[in-house]
Protein backbone atom coordinates (compact mmCIF):
# COMPACT_ATOMS: atom_id res chain seq x y z
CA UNK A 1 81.14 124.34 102.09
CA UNK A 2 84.49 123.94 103.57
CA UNK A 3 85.43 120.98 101.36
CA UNK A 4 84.45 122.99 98.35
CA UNK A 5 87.06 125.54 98.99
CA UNK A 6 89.83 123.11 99.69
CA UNK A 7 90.33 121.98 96.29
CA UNK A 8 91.02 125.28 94.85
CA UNK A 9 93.02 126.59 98.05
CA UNK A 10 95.49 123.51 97.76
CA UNK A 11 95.93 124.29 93.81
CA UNK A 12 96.65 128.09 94.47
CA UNK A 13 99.26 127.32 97.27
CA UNK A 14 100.83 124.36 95.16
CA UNK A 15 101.31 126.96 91.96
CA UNK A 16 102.83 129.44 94.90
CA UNK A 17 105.49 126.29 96.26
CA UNK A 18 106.65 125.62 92.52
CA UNK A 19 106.47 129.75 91.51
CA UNK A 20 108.22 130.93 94.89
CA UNK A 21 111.08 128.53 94.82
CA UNK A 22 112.02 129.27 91.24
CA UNK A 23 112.28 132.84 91.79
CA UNK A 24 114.67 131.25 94.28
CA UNK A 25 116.68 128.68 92.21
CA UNK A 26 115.24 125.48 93.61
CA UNK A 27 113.03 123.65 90.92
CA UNK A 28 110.54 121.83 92.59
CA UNK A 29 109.37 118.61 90.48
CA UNK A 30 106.25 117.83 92.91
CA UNK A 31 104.55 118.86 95.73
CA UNK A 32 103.18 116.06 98.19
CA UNK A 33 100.18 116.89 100.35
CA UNK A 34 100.00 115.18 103.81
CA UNK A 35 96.87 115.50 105.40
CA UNK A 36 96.50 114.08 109.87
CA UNK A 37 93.15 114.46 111.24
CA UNK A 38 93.50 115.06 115.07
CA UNK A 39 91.09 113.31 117.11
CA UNK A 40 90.09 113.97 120.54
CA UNK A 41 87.40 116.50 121.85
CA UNK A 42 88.07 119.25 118.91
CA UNK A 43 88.47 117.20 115.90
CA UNK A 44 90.68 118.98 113.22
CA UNK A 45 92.66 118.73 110.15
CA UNK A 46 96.40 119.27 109.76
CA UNK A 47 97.48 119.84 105.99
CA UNK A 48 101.05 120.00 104.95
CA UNK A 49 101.99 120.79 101.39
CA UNK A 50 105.89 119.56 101.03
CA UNK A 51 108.04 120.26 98.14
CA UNK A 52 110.35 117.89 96.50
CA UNK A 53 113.40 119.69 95.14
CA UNK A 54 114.62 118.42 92.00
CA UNK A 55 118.28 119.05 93.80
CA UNK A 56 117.17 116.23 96.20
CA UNK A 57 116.57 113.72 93.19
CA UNK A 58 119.96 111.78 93.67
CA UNK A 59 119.71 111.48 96.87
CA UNK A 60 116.28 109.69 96.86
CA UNK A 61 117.41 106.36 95.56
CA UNK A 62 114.55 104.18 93.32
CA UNK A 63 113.24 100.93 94.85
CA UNK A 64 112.78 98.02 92.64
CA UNK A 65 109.25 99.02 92.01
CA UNK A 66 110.75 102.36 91.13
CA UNK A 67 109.64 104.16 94.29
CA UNK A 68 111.29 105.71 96.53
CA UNK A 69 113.17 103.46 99.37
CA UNK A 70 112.91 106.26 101.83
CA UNK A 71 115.95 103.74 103.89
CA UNK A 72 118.09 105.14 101.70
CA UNK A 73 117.82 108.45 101.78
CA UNK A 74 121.16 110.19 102.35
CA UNK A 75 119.94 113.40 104.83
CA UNK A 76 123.70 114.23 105.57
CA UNK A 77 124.34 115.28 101.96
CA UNK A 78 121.19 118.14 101.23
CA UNK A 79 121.64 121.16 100.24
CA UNK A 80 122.31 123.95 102.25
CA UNK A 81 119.35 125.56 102.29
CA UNK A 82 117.86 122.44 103.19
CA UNK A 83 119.85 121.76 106.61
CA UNK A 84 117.66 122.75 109.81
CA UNK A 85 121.24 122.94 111.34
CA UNK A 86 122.95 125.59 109.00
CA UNK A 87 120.30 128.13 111.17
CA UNK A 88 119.90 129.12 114.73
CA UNK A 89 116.70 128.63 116.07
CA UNK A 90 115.46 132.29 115.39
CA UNK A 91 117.31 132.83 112.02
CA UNK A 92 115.07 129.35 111.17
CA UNK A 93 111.88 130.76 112.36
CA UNK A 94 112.53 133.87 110.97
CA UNK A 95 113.76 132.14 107.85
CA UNK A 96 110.38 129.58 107.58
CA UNK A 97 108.20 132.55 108.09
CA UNK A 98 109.36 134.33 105.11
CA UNK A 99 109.62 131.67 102.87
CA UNK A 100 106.07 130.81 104.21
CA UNK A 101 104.95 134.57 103.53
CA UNK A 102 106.19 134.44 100.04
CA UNK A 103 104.22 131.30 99.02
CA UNK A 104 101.35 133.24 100.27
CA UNK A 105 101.92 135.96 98.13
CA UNK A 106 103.08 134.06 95.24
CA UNK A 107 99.73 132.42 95.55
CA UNK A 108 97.89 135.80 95.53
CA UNK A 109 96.69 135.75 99.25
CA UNK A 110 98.77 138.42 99.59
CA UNK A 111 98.33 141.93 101.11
C-alpha cells in the first residue's frame, strides 16, 4: 500500500522543487532522489529529493565519461542563496522551512 503511494508522492513534490524555484529565479534542470534505509530496532526510510540548479552547472565540472567528478566541485563559488553561511542559524531554519512549505504547496499538499 505504502509503496503504491510513493510513486505518485515523489512526482507531485518533484513538479513542486522545479515549479517553486522558478517562481523564485533558480531553474532547476533535475531533481536527484536519495533514498537511506535506517536499520536498527525501528527500521525506516529517509528520502531526500535535491535540486540541481542550472546556476550550479559550471561549477560541476564533466568527467571523462561525462559525469560529474564531484572532486572538482568548486563549493566556495555558489550562489548566494546557496551558502549555509550567508544565514544565522535561525534565519536558516526559518529560511529552509519556508522554502520547504512552499514546495508543499506548490505541490498541492497545501492548506
Amino acid at each position: 500500500m505504502t509503496s503504491c503511494a510513493l510513486g505518485p508522492n515523489l512526482s507531485r513534490l518533484e513538479r513542486g522543487i522545479y515549479d517553486y524555484w522558478a517562481t523564485h529565479g533558480h531553474i532547476v534542470d533535475r531533481v536527484y532522489v536519495l533514498y537511506l534505509l535506517g536499520d536498527g530496532r525501528h527500521a525506516h526510510l529517509h528520502l531526500h529529493l535535491i535540486p540541481r540548479f542550472r546556476e550550479i552547472a559550471p561549477l560541476m565540472p564533466l568527467d571523462s565519461g561525462n559525469g560529474i567528478d564531484a572532486t572538482l566541485y568548486k563549493h566556495p563559488e555558489l550562489p548566494l542563496f546557496m551558502k549555509k553561511e550567508s544565514l544565522v542559524e535561525v534565519e536558516r531554519a526559518q529560511h529552509m522551512e519556508e522554502i520547504a512549505r512552499g514546495i508543499w504547496n506548490v505541490a498541492a499538499y497545501g492548506d
